[in-house]
C-alpha atoms as a PDB file:
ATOM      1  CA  UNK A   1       0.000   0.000   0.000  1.00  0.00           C
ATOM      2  CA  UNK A   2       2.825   2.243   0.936  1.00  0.00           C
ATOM      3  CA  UNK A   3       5.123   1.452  -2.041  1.00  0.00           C
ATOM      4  CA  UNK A   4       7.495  -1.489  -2.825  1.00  0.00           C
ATOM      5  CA  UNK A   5       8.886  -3.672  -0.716  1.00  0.00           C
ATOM      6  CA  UNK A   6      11.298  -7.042  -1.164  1.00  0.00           C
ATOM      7  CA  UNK A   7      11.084  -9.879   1.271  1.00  0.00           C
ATOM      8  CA  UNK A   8      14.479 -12.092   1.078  1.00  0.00           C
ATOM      9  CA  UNK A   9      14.378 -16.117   2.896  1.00  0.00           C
ATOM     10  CA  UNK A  10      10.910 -15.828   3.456  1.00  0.00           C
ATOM     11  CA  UNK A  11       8.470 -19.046   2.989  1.00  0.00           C
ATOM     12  CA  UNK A  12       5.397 -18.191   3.104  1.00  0.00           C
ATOM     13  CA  UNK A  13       2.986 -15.805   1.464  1.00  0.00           C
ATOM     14  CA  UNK A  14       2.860 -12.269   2.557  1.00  0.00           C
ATOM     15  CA  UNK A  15      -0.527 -10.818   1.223  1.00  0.00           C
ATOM     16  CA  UNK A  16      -0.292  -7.509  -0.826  1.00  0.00           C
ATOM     17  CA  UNK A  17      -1.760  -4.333   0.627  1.00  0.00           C
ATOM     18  CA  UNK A  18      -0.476  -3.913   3.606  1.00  0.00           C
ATOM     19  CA  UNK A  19       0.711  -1.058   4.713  1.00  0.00           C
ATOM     20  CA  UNK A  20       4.378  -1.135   5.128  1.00  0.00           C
ATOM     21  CA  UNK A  21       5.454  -1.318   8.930  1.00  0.00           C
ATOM     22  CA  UNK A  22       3.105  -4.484   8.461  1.00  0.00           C
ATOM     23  CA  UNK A  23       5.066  -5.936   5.436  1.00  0.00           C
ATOM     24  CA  UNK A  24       8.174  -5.421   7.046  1.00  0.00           C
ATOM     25  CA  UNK A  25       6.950  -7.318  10.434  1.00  0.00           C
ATOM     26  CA  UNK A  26       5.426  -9.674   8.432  1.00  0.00           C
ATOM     27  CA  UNK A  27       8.885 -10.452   6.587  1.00  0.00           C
ATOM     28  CA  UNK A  28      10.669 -10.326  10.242  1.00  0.00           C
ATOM     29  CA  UNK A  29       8.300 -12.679  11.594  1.00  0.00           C
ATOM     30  CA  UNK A  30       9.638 -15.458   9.250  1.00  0.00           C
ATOM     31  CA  UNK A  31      13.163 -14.776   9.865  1.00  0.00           C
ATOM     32  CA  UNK A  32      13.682 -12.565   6.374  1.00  0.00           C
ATOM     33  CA  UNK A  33      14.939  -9.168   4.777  1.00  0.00           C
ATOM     34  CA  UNK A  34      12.967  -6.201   3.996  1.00  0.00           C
ATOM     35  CA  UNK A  35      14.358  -4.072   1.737  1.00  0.00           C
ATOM     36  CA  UNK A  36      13.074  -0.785   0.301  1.00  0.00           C
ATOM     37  CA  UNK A  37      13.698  -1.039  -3.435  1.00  0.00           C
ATOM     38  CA  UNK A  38      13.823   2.883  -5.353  1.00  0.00           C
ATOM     39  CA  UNK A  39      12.771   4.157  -2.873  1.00  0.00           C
ATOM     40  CA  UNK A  40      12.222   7.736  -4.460  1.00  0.00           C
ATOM     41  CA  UNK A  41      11.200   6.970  -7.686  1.00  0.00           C
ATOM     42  CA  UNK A  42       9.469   9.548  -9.317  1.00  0.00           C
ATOM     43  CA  UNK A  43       9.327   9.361 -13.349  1.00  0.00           C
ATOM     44  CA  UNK A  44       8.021   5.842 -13.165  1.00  0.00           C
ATOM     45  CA  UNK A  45       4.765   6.213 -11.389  1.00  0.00           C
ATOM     46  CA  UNK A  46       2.521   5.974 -14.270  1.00  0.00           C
ATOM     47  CA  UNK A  47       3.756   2.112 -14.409  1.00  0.00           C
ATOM     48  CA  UNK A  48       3.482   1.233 -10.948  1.00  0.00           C
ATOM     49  CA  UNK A  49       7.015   2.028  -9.912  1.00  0.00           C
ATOM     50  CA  UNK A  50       6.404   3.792  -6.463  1.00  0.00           C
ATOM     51  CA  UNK A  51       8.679   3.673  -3.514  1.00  0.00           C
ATOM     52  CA  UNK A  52       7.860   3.887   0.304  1.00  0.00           C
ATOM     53  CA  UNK A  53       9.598   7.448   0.282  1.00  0.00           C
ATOM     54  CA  UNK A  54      10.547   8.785   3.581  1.00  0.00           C
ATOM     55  CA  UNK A  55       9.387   5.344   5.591  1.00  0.00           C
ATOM     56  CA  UNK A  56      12.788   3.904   5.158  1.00  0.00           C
ATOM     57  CA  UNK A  57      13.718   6.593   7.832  1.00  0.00           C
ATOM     58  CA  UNK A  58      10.963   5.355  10.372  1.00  0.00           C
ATOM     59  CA  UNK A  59       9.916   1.660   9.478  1.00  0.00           C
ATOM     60  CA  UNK A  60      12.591  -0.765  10.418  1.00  0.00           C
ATOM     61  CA  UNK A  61      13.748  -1.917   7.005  1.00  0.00           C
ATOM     62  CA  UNK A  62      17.272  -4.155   6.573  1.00  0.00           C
ATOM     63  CA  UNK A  63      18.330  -2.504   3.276  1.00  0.00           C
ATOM     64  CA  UNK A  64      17.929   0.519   1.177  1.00  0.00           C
ATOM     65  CA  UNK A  65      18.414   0.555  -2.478  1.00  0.00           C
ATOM     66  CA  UNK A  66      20.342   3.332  -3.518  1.00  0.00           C
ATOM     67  CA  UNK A  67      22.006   2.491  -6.442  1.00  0.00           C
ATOM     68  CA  UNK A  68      19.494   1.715  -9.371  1.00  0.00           C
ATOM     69  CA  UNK A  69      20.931   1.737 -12.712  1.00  0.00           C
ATOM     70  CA  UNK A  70      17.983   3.085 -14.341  1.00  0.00           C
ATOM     71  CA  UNK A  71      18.441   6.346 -16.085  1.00  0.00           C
ATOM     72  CA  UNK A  72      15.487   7.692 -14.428  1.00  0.00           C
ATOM     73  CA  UNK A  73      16.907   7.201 -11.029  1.00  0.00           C
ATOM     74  CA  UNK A  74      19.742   9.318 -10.691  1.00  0.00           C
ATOM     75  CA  UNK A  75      18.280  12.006  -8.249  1.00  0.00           C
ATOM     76  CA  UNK A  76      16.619   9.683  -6.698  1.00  0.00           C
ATOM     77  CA  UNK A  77      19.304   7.006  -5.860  1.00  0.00           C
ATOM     78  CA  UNK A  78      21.202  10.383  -4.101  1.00  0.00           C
ATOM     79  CA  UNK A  79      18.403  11.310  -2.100  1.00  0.00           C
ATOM     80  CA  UNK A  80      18.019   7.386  -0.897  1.00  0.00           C
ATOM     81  CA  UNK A  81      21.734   7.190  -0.164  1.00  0.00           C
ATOM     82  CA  UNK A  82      21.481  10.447   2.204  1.00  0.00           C
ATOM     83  CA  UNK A  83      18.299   9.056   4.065  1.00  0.00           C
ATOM     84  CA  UNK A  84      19.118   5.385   4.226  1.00  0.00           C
ATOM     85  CA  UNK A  85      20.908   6.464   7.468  1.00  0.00           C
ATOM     86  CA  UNK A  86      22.286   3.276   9.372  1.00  0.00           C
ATOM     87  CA  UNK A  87      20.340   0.528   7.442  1.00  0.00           C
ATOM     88  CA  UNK A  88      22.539  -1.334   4.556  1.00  0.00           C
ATOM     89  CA  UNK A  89      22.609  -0.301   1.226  1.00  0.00           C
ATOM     90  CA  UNK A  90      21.926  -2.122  -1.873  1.00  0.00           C
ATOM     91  CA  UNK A  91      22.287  -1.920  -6.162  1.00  0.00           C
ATOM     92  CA  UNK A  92      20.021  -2.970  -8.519  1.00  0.00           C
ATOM     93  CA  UNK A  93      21.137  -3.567 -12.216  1.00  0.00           C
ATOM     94  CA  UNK A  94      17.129  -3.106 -13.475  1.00  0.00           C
ATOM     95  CA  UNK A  95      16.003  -5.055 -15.978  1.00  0.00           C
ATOM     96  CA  UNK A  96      13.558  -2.469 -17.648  1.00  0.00           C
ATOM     97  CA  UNK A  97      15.649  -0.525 -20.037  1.00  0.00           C
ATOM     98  CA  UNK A  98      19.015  -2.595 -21.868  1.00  0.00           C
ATOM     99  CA  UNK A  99      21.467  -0.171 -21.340  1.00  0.00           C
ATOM    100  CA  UNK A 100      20.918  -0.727 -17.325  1.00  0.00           C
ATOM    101  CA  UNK A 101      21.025  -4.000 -17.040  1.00  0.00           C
ATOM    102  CA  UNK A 102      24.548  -5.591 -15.091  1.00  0.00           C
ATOM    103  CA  UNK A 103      26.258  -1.977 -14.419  1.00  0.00           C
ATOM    104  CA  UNK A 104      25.570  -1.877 -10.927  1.00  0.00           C
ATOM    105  CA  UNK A 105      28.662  -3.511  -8.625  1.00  0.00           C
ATOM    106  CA  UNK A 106      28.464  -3.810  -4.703  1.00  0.00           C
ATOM    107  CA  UNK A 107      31.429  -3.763  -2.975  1.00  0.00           C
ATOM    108  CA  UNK A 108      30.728  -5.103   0.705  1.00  0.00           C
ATOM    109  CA  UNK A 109      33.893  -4.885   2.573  1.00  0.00           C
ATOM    110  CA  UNK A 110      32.897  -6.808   5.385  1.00  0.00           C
ATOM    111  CA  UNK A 111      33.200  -9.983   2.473  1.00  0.00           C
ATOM    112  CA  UNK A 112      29.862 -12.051   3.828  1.00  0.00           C
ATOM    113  CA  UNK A 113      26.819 -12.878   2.604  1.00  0.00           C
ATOM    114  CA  UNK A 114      23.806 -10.229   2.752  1.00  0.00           C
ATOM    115  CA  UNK A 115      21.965 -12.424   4.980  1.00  0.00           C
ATOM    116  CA  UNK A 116      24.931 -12.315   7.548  1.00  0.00           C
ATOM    117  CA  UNK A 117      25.512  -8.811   6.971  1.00  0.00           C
ATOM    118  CA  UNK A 118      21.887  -7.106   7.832  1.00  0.00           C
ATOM    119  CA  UNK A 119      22.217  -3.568   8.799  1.00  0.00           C
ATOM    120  CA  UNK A 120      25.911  -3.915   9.134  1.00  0.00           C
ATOM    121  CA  UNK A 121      26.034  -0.974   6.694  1.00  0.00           C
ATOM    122  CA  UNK A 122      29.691  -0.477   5.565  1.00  0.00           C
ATOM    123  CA  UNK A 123      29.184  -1.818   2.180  1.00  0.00           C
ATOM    124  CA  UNK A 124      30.314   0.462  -1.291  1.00  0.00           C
ATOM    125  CA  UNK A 125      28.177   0.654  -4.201  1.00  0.00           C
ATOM    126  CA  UNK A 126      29.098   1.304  -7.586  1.00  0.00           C
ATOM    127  CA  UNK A 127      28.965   1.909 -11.351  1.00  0.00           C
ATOM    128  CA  UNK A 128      30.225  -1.531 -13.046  1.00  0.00           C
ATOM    129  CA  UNK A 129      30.864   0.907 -16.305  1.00  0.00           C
END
């Protein structure tokens, strides 16, 4: 209801339409990872690409995005990275448009998997080219 939201490791349904300090309980409750994909999107709306916005500063997500390689994005993957605060950032190489697919690279210098490293923050994000 609130925007996007990815649940990582979870098994069982989460029904769509609640709001998103649900979602992210919901996800929690099963032992998985809420993250906050594009969080400020704005030229995507029309199709359904809507972010939770300023909630990653208040509901308890894992991970931010803040690197999506959309051409669209670049304001908004800035604002995310200044508001994602403590939480752990993460890249998306989108699939909607050619050119941005596989040009995002994460560079997590704590060298474990993202399930291990929840809100261990710390991580780089970049430009593969």
């Amino acid at each position: 209801r609130d925007g996007h939201i990815i649940g990582l490791f979870v098994d069982r349904w989460i029904p769509p339409g609640m709001d998103a300090r649900a979602t992210v309980e919901a996800i929690h409750a099963q032992g998985g990872l809420a993250i906050a994909p594009h969080p400020y999107t704005s030229w995507l709306r029309w199709a359904g690409l809507v972010g939770v916005g300023d909630l990653i500063e208040e509901v308890p997500f894992d991970a931010v995005e803040t690197r999506n390689s959309n051409f669209t994005e670049v304001f908004a993957n800035r604002k995310a990275e200044r508001r994602a605060g403590t939480k752990a950032r993460v890249g998306n190489s989108d699939g909607h448009f050619l050119d941005a697919v596989q040009v995002v690279a994460i560079f997590n210098q704590h060298a474990v998997p993202i399930q291990e490293n929840s809100g261990a923050g710390g991580g780089k994000i970049g430009r593969r080219r």
